[in-house]
C-alpha atoms as a PDB file:
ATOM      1  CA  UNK A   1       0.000   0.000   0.000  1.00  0.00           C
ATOM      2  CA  UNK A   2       1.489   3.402  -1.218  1.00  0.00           C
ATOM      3  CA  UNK A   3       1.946   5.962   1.738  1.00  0.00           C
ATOM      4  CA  UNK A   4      -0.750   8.569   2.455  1.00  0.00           C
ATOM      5  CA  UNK A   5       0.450  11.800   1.082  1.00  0.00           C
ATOM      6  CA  UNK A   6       1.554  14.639   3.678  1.00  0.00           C
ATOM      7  CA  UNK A   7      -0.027  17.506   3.364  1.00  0.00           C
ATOM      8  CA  UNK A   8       2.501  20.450   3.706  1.00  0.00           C
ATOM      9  CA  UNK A   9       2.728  22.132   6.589  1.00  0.00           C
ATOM     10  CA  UNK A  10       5.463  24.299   9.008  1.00  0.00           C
ATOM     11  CA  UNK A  11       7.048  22.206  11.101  1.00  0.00           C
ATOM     12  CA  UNK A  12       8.504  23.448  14.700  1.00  0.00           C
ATOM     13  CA  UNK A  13      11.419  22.354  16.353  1.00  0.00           C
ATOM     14  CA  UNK A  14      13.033  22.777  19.928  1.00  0.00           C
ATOM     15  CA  UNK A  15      16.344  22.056  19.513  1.00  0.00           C
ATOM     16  CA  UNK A  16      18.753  21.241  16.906  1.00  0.00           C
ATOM     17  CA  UNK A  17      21.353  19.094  17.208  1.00  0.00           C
ATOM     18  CA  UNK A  18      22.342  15.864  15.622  1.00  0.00           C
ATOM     19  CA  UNK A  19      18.875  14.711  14.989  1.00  0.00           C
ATOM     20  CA  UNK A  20      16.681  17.891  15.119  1.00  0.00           C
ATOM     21  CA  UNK A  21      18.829  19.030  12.090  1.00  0.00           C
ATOM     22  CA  UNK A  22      18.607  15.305  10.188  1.00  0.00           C
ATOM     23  CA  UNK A  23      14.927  15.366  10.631  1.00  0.00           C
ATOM     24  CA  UNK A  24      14.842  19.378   9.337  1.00  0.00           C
ATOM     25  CA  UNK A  25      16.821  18.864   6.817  1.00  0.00           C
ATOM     26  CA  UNK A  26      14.105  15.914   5.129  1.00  0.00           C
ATOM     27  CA  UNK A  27      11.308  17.578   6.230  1.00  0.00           C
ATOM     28  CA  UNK A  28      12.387  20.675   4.261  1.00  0.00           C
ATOM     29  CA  UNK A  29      13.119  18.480   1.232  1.00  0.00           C
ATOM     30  CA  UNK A  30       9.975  17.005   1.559  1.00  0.00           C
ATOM     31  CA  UNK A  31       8.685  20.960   0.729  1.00  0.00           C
ATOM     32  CA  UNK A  32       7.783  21.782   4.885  1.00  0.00           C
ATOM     33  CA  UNK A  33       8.694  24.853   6.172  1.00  0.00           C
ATOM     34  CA  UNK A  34      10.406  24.576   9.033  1.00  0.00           C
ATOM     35  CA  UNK A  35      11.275  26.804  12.029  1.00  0.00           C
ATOM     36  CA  UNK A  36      13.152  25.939  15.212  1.00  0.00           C
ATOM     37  CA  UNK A  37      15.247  27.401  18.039  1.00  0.00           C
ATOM     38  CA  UNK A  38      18.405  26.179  20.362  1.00  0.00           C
ATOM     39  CA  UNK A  39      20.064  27.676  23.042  1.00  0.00           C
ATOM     40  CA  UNK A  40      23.461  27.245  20.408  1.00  0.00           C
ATOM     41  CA  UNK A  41      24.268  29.774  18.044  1.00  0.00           C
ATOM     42  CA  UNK A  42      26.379  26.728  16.209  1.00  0.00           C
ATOM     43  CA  UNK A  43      23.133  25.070  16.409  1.00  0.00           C
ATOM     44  CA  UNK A  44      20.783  28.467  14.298  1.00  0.00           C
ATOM     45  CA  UNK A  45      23.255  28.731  12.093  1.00  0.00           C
ATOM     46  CA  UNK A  46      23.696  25.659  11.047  1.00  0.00           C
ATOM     47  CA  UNK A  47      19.693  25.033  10.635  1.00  0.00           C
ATOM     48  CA  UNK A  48      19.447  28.288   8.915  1.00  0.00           C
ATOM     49  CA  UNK A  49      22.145  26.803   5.917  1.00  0.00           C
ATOM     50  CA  UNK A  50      19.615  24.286   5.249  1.00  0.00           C
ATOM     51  CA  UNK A  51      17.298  26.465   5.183  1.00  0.00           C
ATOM     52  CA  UNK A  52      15.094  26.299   8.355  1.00  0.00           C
ATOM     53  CA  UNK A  53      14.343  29.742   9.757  1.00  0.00           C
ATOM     54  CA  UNK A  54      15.646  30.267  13.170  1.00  0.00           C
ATOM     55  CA  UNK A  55      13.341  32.162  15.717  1.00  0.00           C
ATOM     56  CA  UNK A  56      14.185  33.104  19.609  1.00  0.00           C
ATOM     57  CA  UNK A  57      12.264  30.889  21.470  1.00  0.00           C
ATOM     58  CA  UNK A  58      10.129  27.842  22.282  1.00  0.00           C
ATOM     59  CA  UNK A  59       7.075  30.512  22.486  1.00  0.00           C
ATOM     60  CA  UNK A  60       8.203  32.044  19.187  1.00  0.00           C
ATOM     61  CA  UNK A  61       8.464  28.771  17.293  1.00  0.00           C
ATOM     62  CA  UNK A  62       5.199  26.955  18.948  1.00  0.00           C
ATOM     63  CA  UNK A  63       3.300  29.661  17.590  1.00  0.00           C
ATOM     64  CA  UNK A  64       4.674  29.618  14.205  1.00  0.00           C
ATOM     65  CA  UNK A  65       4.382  25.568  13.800  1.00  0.00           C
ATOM     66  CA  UNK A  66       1.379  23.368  13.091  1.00  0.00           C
ATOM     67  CA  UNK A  67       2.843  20.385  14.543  1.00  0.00           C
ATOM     68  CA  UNK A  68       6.209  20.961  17.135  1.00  0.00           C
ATOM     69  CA  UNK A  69       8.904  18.523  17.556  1.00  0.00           C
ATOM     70  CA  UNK A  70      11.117  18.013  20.413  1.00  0.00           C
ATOM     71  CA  UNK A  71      14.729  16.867  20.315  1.00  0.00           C
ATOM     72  CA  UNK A  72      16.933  17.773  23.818  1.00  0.00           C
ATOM     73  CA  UNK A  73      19.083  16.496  25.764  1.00  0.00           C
ATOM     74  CA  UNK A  74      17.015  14.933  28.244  1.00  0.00           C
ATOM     75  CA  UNK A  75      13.794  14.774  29.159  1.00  0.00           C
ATOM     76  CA  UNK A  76      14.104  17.446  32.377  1.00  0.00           C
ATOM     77  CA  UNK A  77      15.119  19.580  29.503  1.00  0.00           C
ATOM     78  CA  UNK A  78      12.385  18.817  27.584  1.00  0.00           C
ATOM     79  CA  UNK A  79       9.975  19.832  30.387  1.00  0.00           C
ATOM     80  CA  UNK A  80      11.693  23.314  30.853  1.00  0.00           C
ATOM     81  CA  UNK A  81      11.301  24.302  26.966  1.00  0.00           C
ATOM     82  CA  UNK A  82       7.435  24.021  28.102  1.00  0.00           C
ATOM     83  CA  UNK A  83       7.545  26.781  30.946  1.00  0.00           C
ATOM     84  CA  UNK A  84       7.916  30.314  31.789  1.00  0.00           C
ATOM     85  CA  UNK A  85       6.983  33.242  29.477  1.00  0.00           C
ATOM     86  CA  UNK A  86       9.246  32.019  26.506  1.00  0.00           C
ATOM     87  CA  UNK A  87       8.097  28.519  26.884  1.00  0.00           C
ATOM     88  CA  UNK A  88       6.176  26.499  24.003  1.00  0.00           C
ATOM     89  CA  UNK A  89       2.734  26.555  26.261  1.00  0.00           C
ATOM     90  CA  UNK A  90       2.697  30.023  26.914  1.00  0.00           C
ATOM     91  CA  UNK A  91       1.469  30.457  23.156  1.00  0.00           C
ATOM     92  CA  UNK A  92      -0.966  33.799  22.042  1.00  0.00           C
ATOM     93  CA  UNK A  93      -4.861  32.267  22.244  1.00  0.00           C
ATOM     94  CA  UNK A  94      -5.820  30.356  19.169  1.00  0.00           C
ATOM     95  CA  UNK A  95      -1.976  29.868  18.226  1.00  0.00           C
ATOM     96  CA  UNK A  96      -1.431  26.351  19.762  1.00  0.00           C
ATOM     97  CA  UNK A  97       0.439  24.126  17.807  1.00  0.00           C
ATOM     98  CA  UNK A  98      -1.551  21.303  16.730  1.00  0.00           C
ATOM     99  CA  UNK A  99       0.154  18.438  18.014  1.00  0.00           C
ATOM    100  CA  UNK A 100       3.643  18.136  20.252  1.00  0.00           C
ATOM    101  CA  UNK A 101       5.755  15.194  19.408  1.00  0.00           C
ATOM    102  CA  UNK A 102       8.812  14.628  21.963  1.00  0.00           C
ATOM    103  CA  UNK A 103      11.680  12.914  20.435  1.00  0.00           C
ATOM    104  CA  UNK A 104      13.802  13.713  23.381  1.00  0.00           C
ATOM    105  CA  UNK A 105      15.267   9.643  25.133  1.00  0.00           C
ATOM    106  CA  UNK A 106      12.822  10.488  28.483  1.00  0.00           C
ATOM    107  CA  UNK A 107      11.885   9.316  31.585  1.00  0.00           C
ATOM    108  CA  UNK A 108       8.679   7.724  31.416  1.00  0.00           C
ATOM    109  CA  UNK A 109       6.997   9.306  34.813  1.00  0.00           C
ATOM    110  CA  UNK A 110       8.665  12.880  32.932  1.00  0.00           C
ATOM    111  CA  UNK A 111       6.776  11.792  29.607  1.00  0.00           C
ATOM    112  CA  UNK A 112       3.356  11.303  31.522  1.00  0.00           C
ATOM    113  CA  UNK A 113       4.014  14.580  33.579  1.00  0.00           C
ATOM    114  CA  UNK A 114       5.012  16.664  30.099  1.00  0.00           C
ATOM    115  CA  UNK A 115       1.683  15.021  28.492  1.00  0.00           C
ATOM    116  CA  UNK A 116      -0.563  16.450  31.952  1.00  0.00           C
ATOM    117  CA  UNK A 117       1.026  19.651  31.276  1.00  0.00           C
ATOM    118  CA  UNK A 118       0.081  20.048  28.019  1.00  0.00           C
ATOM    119  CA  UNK A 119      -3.173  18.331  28.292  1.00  0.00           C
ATOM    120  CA  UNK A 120      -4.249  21.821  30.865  1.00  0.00           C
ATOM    121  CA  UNK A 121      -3.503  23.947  27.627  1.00  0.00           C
ATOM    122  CA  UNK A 122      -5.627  21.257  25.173  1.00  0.00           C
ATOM    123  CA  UNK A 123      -2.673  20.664  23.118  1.00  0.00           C
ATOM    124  CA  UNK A 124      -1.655  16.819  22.708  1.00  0.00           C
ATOM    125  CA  UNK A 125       1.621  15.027  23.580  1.00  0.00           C
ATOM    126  CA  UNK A 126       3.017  12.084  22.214  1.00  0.00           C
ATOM    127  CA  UNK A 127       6.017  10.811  23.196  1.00  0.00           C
ATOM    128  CA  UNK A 128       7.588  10.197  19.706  1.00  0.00           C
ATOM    129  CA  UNK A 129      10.976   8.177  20.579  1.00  0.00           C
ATOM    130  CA  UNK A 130      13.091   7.434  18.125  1.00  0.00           C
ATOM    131  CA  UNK A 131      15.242   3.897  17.966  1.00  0.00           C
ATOM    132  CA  UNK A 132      18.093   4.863  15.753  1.00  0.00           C
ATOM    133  CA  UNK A 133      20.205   7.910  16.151  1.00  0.00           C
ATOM    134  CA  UNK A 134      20.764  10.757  13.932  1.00  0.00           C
ATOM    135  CA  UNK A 135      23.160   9.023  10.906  1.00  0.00           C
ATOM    136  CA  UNK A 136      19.964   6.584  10.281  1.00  0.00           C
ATOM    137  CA  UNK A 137      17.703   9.395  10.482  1.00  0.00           C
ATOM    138  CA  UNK A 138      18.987  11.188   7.843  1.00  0.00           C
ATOM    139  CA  UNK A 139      18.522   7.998   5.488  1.00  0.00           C
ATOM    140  CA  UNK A 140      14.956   7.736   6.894  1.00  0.00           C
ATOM    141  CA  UNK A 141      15.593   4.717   8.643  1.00  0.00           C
ATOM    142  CA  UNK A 142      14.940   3.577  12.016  1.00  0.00           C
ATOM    143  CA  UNK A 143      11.826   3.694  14.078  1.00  0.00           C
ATOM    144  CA  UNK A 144       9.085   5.569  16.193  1.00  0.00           C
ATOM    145  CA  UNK A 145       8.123   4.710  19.338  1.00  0.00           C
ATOM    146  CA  UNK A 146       5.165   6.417  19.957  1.00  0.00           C
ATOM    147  CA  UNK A 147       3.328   6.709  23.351  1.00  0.00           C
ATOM    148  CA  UNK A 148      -0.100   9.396  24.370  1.00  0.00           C
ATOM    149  CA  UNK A 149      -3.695   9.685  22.984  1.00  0.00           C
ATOM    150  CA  UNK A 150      -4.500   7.295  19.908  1.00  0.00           C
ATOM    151  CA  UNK A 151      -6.457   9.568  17.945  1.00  0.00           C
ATOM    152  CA  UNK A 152      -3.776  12.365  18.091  1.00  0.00           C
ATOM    153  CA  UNK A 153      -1.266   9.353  16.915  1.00  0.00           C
ATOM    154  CA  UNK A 154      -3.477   8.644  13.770  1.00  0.00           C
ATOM    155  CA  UNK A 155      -3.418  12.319  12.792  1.00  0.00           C
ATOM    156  CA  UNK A 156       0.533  12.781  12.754  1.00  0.00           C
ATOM    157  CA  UNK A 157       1.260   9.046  11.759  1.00  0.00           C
ATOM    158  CA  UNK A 158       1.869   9.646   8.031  1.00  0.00           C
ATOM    159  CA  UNK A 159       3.696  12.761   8.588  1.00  0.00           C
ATOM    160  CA  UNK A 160       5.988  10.195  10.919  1.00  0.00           C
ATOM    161  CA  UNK A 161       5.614   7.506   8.438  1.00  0.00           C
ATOM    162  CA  UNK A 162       7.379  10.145   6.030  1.00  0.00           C
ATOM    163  CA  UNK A 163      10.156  10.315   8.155  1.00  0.00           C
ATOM    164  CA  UNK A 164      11.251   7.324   9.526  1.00  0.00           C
ATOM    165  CA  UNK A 165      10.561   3.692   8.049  1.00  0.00           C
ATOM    166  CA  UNK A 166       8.463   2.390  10.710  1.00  0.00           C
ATOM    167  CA  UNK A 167       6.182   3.778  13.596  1.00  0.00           C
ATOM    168  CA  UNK A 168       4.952   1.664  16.340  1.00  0.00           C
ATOM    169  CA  UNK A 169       2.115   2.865  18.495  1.00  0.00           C
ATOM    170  CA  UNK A 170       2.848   1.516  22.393  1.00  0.00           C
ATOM    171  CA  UNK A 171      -0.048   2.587  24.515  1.00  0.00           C
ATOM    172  CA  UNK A 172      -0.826   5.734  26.275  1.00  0.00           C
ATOM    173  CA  UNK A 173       1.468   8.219  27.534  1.00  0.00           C
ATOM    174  CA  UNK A 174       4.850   6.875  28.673  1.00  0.00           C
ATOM    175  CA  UNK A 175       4.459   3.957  27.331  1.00  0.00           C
ATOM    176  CA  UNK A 176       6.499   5.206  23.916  1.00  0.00           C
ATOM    177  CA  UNK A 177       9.565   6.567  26.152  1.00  0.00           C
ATOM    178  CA  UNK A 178       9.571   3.184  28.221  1.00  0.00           C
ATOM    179  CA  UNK A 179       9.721   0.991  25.104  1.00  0.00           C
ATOM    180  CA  UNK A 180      12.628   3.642  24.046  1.00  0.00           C
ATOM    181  CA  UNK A 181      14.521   3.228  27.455  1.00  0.00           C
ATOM    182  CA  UNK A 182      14.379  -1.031  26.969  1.00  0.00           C
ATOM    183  CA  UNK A 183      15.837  -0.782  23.443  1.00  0.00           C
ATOM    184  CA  UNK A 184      18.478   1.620  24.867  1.00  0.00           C
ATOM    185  CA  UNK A 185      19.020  -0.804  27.613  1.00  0.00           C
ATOM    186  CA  UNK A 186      19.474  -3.600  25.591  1.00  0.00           C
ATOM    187  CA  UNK A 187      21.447  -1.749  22.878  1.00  0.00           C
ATOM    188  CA  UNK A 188      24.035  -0.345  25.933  1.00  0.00           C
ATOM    189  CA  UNK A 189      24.503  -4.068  27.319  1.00  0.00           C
ATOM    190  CA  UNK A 190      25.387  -5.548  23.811  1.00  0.00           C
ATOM    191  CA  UNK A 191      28.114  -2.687  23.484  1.00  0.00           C
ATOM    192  CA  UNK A 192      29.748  -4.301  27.077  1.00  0.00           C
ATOM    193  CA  UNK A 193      29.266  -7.989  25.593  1.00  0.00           C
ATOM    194  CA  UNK A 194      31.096  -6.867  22.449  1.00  0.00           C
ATOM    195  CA  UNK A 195      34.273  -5.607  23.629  1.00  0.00           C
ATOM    196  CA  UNK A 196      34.473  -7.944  26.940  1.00  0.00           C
ATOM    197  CA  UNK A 197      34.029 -10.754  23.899  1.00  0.00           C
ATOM    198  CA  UNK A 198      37.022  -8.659  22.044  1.00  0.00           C
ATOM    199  CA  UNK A 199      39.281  -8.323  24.372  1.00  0.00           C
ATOM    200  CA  UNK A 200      38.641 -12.267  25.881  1.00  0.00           C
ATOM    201  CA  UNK A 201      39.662 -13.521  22.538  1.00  0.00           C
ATOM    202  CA  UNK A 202      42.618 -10.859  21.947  1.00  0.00           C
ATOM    203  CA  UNK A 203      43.993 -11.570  24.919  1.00  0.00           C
ATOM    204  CA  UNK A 204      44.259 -15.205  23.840  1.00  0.00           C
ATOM    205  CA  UNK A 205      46.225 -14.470  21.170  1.00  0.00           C
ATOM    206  CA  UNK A 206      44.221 -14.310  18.458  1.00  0.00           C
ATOM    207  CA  UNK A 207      44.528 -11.192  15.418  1.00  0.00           C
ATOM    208  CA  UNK A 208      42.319  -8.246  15.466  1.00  0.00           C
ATOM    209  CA  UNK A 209      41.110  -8.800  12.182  1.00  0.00           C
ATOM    210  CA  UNK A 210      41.372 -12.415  12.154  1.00  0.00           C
ATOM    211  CA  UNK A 211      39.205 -13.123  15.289  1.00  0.00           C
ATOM    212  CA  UNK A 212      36.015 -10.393  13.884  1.00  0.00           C
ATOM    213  CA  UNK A 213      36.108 -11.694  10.783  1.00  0.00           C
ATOM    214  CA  UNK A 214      35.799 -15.491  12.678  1.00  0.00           C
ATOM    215  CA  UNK A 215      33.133 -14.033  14.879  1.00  0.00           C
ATOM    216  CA  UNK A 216      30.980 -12.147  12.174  1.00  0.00           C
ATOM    217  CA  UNK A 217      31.256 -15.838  10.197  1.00  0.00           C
ATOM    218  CA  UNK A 218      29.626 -17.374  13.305  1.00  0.00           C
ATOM    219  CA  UNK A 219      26.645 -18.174  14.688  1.00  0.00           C
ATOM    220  CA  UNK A 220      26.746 -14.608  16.519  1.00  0.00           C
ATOM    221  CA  UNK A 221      27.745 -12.969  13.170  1.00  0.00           C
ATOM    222  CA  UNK A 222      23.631 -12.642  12.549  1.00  0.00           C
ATOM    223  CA  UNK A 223      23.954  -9.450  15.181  1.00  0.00           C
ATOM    224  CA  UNK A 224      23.487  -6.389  13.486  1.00  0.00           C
ATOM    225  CA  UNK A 225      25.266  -4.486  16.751  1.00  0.00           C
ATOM    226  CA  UNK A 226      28.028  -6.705  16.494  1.00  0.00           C
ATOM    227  CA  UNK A 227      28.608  -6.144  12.765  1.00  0.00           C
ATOM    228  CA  UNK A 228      28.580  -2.057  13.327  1.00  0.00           C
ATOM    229  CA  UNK A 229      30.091  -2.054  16.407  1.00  0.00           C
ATOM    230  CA  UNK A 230      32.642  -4.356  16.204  1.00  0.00           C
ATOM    231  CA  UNK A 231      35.015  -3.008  13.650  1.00  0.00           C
ATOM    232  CA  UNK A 232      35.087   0.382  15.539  1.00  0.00           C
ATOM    233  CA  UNK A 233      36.393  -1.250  18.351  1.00  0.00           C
ATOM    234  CA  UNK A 234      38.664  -3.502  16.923  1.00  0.00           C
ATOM    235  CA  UNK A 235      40.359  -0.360  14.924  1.00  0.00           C
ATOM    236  CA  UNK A 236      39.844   2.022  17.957  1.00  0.00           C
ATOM    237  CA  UNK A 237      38.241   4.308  15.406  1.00  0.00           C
ATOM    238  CA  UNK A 238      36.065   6.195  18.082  1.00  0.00           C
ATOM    239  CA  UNK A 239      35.950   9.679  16.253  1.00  0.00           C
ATOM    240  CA  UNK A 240      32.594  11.472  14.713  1.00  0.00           C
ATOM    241  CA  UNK A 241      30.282  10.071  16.930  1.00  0.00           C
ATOM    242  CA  UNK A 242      26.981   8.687  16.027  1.00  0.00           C
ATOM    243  CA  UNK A 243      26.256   8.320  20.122  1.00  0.00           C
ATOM    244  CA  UNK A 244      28.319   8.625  22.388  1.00  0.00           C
ATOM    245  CA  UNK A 245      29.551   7.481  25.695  1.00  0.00           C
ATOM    246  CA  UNK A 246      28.042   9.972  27.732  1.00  0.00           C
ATOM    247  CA  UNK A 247      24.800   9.213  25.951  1.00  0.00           C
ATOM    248  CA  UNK A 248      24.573   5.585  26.691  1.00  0.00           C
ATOM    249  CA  UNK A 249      25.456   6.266  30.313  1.00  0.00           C
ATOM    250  CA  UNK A 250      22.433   8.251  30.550  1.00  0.00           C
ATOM    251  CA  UNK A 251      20.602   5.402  28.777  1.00  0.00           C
ATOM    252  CA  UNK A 252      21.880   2.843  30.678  1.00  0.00           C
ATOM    253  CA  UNK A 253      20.908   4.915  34.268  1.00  0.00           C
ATOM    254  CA  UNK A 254      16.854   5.620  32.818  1.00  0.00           C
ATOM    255  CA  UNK A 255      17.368   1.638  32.585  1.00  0.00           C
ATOM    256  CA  UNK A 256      17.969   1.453  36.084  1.00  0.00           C
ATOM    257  CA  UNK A 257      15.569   3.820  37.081  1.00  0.00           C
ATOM    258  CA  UNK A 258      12.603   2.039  34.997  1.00  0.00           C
ATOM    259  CA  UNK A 259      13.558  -1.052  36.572  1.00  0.00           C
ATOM    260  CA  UNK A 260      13.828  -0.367  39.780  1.00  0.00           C
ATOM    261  CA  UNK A 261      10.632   1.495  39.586  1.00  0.00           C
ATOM    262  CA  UNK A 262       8.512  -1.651  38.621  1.00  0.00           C
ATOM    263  CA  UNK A 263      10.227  -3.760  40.241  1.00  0.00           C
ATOM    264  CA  UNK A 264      12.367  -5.376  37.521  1.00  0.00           C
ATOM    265  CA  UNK A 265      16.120  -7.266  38.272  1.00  0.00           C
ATOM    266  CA  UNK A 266      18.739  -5.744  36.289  1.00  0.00           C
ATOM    267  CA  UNK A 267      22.146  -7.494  37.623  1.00  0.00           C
ATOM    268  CA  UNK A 268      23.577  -6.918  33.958  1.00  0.00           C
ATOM    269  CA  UNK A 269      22.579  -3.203  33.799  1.00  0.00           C
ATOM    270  CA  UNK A 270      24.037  -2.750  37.646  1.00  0.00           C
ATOM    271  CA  UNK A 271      27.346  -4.235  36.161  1.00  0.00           C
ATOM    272  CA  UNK A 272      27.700  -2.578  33.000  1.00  0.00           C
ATOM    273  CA  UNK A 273      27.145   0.853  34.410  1.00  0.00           C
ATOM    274  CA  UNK A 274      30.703   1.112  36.418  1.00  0.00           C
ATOM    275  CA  UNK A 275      32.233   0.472  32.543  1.00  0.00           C
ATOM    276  CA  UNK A 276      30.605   3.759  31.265  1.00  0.00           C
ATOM    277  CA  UNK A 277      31.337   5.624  34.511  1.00  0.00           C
ATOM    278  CA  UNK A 278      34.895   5.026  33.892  1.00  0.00           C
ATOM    279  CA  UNK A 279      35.293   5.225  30.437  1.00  0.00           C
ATOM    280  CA  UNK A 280      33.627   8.864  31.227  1.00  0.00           C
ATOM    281  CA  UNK A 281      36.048   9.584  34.119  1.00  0.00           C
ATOM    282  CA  UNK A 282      38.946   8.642  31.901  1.00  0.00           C
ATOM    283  CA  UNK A 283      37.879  11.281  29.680  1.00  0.00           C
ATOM    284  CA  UNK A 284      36.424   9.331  26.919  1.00  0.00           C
ATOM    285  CA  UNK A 285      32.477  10.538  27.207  1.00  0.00           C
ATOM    286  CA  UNK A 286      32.593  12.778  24.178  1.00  0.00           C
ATOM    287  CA  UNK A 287      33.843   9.951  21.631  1.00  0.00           C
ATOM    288  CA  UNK A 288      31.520   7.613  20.381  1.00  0.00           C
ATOM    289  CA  UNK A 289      29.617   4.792  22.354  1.00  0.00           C
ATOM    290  CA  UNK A 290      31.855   2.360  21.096  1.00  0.00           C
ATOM    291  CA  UNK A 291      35.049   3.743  23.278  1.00  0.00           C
ATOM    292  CA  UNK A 292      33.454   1.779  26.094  1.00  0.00           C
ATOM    293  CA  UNK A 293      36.108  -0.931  24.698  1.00  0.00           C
ATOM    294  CA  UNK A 294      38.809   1.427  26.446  1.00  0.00           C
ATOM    295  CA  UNK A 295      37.055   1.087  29.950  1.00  0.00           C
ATOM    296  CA  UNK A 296      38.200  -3.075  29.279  1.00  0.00           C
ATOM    297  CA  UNK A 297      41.955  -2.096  28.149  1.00  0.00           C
ATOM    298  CA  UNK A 298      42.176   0.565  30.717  1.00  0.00           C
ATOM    299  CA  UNK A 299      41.071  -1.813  33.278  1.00  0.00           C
ATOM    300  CA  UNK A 300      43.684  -4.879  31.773  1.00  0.00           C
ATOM    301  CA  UNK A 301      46.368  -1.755  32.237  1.00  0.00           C
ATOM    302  CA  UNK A 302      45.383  -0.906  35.710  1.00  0.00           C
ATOM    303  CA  UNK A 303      46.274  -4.844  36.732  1.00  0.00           C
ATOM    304  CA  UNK A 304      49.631  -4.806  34.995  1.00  0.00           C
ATOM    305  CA  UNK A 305      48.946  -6.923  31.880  1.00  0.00           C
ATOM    306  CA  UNK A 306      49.788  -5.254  28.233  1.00  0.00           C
ATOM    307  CA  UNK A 307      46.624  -4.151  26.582  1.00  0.00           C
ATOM    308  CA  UNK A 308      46.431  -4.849  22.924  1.00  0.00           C
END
């Protein structure tokens, strides 16, 4: 069945980074307009080359947007861009954006509070996680994770559908951001079973190259993760992040939290999150996810053995 065509509208977004610019820049070759703020001037500027028009502030741009995305940090941030006299809800009568989509990796309980919020000002929220980061975006792959009202969700799914290559409805609000936070989970354990797996079989003597290329012709070598992950490590190649270290620490924690909040066990998470506090105390947050391998060598170092 062919898509259902978008109708063109002006898109809003708080925040541009990584992915508020990948999603921009389709949207605007899909003929949108599309308007957004950030607290970075890098940020403006860059939007405003592809040809997004930059405005002040979350009030500014919620009033000039029929439907407003979110894409911060976290999802504390995310609340704050809805408050005070510049924030998106304190909007002129009858200029209420028609729909909010958060895109922001959040905290379920800050999800259902951000949907309450805007729920007093008759606007809906829909916690629009995304599963993929911002290189996959930009091809239009990957996949929405989409909690809050149904109805709302039907409206804005084939403007999603347009950007991403699958949408997944979850449930009510929440619900989208906690799906989000068990991918992440799972996604930041398989990057600790990679390189523990790495370094095991390096240490035993075998080649860099020769023991991926045995591992990606096994049984395991089915893993997606494994293929993309594994050569980064294996070459130490942890420049122009896709995610990066501090990221997944952050995801792994919101695993933590969600678990421990319905009662979950989560011995692997409460193991794996030392590795990512290191590698970040090393130094190493800023490169991407994949340096977690260093927390491993670092650690070999540390006990006196020659890392390789």
């Amino acid at each position: 069945m062919a898509p259902k065509p978008v109708k063109k509208k002006t898109i809003g977004f708080i925040g541009l980074g990584l992915m508020g610019r990948a999603f921009s820049q389709n949207l605007l070759a899909d003929g949108h307009a599309v308007v957004g703020t950030d607290p970075a001037a890098d940020a403006r500027r860059k939007f405003q080359r592809l040809g997004g028009r930059p405005l002040g502030s979350p009030r500014e741009v919620a009033e000039a947007a029929d439907i407003l995305f979110i894409s911060v940090p976290n999802s504390k941030i995310s609340l704050q861009t809805s408050q005070g006299k510049d924030g998106y809800l304190a909007f002129s009568p009858g200029k209420a954006p028609g729909a909010v989509l958060d895109t922001t990796t959040s905290d379920p309980a800050d999800s259902r509070k951000h949907a309450a919020l805007c729920g007093r000002k008759g606007v809906s929220y829909l916690d629009a996680s995304v599963s993929g980061n911002s290189a996959f975006a930009a091809r239009r792959e990957g996949t929405f994770l989409v909690g809050g009202d149904k109805k709302a969700y039907l409206k804005v799914e084939p403007l999603l559908a347009s950007l991403l290559s699958d949408c997944v409805y979850c449930g009510a609000s929440g619900m989208g951001a906690s799906m989000k936070v068990a991918v992440n989970y799972l996604t930041s354990m398989g990057r600790c079973v990679i390189a523990e797996t790495l370094r095991l079989g390096l240490r035993s003597g075998f080649k860099r190259e020769f023991f991926l290329e045995a591992l990606l012709r096994s049984r395991a070598g089915g893993w997606r993760q494994l293929r993309d992950m594994g050569p980064r490590m294996i070459r130490q190649d942890f420049s122009n992040p896709a995610s990066t270290v501090d990221v997944l620490a952050k995801d792994i924690q919101l695993g933590l939290t969600l678990g421990a909040r319905v009662g979950a066990q989560t011995p692997i998470g409460r193991a794996g999150l030392p590795l990512y506090k290191e590698c970040q105390k090393a130094g190493h947050g800023g490169l991407d996810s994949t340096a977690l391998y260093l927390a491993y060598v670092d650690r070999e170092k540390k006990k006196g053995r020659r890392g390789k």
